[in-house]
N, C-alpha and C. Protein backbone atom coordinates (compact mmCIF):
# COMPACT_ATOMS: atom_id res chain seq x y z
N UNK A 1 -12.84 -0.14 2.88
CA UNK A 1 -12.31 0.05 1.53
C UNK A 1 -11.42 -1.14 1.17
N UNK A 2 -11.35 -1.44 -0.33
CA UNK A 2 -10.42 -2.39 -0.56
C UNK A 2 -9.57 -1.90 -1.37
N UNK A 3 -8.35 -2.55 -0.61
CA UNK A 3 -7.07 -2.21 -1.38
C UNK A 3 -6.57 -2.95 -1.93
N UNK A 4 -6.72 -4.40 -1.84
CA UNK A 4 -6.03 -5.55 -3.03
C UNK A 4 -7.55 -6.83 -3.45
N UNK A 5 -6.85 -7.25 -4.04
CA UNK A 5 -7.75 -8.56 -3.80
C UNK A 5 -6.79 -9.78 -4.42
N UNK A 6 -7.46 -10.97 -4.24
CA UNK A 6 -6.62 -12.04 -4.82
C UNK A 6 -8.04 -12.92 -4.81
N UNK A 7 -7.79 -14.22 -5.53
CA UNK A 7 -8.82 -15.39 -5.84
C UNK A 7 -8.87 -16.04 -5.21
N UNK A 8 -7.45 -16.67 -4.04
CA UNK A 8 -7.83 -18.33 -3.24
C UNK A 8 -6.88 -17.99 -1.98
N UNK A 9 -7.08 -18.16 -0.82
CA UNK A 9 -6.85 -17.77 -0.19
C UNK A 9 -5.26 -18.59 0.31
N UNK A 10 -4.96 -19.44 -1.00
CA UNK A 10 -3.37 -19.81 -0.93
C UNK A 10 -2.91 -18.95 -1.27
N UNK A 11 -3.02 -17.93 -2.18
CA UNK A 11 -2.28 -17.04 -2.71
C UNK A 11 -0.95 -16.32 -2.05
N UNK A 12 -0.26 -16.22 -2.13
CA UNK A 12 1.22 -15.48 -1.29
C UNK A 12 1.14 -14.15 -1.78
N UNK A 13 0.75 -13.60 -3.09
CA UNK A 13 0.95 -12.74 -3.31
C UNK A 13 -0.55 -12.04 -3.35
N UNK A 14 -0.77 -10.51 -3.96
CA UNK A 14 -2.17 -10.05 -4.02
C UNK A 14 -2.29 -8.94 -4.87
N UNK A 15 -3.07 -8.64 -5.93
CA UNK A 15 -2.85 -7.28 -6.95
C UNK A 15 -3.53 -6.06 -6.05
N UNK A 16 -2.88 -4.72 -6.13
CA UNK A 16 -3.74 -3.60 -5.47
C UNK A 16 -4.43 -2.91 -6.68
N UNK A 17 -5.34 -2.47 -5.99
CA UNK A 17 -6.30 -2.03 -6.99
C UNK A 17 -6.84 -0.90 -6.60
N UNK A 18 -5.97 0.35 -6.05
CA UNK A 18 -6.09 1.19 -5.74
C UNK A 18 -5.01 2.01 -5.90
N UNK A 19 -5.06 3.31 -5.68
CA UNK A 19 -4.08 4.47 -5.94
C UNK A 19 -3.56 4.65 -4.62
N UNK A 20 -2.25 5.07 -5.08
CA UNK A 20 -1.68 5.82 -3.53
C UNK A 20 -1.32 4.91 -2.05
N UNK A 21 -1.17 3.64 -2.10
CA UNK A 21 -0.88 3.21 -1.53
C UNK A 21 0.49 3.12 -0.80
N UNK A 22 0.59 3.55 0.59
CA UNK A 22 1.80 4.20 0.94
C UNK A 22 2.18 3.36 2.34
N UNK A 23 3.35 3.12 2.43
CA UNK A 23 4.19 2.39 3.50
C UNK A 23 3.71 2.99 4.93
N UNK A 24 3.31 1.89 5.46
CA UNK A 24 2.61 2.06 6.54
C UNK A 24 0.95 1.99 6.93
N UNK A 25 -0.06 1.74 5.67
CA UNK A 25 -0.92 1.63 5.90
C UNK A 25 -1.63 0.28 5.80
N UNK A 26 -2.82 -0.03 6.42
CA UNK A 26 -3.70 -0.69 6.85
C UNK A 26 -4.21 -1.48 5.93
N UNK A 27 -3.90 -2.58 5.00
CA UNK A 27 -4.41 -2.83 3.92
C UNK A 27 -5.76 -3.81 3.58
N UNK A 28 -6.79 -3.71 3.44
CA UNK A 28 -7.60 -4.50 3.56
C UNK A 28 -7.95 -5.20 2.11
N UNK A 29 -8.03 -6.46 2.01
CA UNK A 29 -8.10 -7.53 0.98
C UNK A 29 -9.32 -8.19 0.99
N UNK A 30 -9.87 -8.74 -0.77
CA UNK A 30 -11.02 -9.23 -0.56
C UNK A 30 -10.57 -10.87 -1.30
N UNK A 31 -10.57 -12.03 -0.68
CA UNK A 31 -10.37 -13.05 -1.39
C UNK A 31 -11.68 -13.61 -2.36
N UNK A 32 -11.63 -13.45 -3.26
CA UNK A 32 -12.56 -13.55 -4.25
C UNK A 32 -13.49 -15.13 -4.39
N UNK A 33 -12.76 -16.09 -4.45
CA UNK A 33 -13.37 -17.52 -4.23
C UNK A 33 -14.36 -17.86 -3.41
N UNK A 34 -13.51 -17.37 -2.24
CA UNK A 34 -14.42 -17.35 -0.23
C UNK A 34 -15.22 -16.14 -0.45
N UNK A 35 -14.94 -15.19 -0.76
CA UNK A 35 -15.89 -13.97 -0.50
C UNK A 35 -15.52 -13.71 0.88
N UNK A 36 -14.10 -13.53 1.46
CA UNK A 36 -13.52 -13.28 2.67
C UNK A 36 -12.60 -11.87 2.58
N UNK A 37 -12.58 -11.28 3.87
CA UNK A 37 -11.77 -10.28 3.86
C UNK A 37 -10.45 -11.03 4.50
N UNK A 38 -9.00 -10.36 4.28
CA UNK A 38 -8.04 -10.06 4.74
C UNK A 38 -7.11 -8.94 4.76
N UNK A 39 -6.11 -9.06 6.01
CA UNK A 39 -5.53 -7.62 5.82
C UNK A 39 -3.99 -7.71 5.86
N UNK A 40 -3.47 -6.91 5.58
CA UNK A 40 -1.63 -7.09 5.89
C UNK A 40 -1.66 -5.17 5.79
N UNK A 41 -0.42 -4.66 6.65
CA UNK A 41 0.19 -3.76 6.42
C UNK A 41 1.45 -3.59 5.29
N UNK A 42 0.76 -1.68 4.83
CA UNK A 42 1.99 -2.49 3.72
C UNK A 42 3.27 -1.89 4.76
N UNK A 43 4.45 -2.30 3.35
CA UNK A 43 5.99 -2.24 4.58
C UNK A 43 6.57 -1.10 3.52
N UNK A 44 5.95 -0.84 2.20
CA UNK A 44 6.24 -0.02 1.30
C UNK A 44 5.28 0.52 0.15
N UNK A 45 5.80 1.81 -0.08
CA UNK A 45 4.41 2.37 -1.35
C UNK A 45 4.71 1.27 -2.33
N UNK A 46 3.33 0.81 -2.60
CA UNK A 46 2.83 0.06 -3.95
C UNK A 46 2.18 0.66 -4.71
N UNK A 47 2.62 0.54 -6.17
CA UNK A 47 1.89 1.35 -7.15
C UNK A 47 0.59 0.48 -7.51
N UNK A 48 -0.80 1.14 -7.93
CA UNK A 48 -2.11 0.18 -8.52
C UNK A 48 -1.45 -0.92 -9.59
N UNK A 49 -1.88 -1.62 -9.31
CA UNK A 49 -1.54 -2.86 -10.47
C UNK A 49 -0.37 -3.95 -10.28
N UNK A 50 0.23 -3.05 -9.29
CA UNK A 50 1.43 -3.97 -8.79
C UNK A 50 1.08 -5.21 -7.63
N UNK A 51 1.59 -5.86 -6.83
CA UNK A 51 1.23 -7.35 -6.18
C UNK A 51 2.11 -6.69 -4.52
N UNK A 52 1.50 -6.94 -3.49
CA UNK A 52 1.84 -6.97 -2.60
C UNK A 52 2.11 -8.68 -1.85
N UNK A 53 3.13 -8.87 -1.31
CA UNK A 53 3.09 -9.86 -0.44
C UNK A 53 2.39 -9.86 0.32
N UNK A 54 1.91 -10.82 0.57
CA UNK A 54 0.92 -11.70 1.97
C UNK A 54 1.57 -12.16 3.07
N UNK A 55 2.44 -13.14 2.86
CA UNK A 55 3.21 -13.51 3.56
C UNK A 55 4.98 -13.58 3.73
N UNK A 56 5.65 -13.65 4.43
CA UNK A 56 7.09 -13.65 4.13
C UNK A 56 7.79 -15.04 3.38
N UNK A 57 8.20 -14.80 2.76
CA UNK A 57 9.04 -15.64 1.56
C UNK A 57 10.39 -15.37 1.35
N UNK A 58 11.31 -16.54 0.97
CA UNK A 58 12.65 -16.73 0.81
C UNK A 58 13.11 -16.67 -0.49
N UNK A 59 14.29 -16.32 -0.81
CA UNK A 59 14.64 -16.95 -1.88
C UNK A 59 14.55 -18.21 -2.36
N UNK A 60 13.76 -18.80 -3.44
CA UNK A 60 13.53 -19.95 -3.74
C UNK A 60 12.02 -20.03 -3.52
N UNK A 61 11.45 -19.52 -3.14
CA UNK A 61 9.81 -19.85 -2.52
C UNK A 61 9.18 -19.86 -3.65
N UNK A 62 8.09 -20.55 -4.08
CA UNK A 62 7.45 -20.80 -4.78
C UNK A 62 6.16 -19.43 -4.65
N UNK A 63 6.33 -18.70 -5.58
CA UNK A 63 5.15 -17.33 -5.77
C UNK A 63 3.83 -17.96 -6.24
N UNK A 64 2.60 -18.14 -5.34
CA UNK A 64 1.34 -18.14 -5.54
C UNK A 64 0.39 -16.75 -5.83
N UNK A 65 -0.52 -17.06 -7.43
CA UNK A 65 -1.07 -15.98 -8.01
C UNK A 65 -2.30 -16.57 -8.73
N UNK A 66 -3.42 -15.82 -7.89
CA UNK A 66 -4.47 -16.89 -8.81
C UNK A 66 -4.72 -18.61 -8.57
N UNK A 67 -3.85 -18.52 -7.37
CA UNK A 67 -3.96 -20.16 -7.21
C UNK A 67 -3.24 -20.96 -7.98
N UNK A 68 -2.41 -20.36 -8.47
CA UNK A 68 -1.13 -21.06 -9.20
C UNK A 68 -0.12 -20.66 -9.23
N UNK A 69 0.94 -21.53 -9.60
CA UNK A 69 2.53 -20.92 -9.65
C UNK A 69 2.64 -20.42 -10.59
N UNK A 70 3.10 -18.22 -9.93
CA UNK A 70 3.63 -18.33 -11.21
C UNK A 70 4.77 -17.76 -10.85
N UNK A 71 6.27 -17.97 -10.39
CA UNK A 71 7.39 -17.98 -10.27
C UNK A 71 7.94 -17.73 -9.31
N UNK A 72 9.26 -17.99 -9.04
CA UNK A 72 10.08 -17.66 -7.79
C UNK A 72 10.37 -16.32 -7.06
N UNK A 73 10.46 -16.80 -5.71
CA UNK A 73 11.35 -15.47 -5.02
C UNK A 73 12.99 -15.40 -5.21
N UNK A 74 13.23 -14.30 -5.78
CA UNK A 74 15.02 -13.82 -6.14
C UNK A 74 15.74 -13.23 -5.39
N UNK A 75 14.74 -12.86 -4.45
CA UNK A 75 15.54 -11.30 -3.26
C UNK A 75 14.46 -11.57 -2.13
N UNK A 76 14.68 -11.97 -0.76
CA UNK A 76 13.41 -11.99 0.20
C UNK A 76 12.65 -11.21 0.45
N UNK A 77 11.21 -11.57 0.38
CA UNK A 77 9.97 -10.16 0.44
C UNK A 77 9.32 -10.76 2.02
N UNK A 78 9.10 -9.76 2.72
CA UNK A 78 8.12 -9.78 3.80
C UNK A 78 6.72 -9.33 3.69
N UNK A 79 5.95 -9.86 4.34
CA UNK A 79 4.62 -9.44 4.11
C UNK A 79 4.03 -8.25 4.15
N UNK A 80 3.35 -7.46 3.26
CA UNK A 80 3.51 -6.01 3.57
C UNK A 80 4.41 -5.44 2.25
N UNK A 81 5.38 -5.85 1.62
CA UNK A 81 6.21 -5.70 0.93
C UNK A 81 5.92 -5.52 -0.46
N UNK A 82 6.40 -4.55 -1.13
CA UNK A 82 6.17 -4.48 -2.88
C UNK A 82 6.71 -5.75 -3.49
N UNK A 83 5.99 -6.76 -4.00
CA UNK A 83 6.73 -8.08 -4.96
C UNK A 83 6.48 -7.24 -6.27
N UNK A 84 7.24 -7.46 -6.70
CA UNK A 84 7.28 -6.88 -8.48
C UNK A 84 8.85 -7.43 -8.90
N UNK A 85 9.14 -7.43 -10.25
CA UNK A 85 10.40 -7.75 -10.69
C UNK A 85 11.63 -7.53 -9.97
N UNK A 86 11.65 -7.27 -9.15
CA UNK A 86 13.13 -6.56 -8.11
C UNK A 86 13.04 -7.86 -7.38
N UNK A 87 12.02 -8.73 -6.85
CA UNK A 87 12.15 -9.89 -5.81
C UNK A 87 11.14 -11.16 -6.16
N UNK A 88 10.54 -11.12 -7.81
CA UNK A 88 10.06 -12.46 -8.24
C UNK A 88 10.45 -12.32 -9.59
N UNK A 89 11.02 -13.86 -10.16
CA UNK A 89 10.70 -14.07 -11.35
C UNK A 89 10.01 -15.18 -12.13
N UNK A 90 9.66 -15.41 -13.26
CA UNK A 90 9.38 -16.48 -14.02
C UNK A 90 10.15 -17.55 -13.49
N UNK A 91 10.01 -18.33 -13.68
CA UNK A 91 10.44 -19.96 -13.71
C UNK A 91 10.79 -20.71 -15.07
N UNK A 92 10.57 -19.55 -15.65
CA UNK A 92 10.92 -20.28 -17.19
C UNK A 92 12.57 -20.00 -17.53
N UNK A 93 12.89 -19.20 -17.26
CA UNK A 93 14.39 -18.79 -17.58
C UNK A 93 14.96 -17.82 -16.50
């Protein structure tokens, strides 16, 4: 089953695309470009539509989405982790 996917396999972050996703499970990813699977556990419930981390990131880290930047880490996320507005923002302001 897939539970996220993302486009390039730089990506840091990943959209879920599934319901019910709950801290502690097995997450399996489809990178869309490659036509590759990957997996991360999550570390917390993610709601559908929301972005899970891939990898662990700092404050300051540059957020990959789609193969591009689209804004910083504000609060450190570990992989596995809900990224949403609480620990990325824009870069514009």
């Amino acid at each position: 089953m897939i539970h996220f996917v993302l486009h390039d396999a730089k990506d840091t972050v990943a959209v879920v695309v599934v319901e019910g996703v709950k801290a502690g499970t097995a997450l399996e990813g489809w990178i869309m470009d490659e036509d590759k699977s990957t997996s991360v556990k999550a570390l917390q419930d993610i709601p559908i539509g929301h972005k899970v981390a891939l990898k662990d990131m700092a404050v300051g880290d540059t957020v990959i989405k789609y193969g591009i930047d689209m804004g910083k880490v504000v609060a450190p996320v570990k992989a596995g982790e809900h990224a949403h507005v609480h620990n990325i923002k824009t870069k514009r302001w």
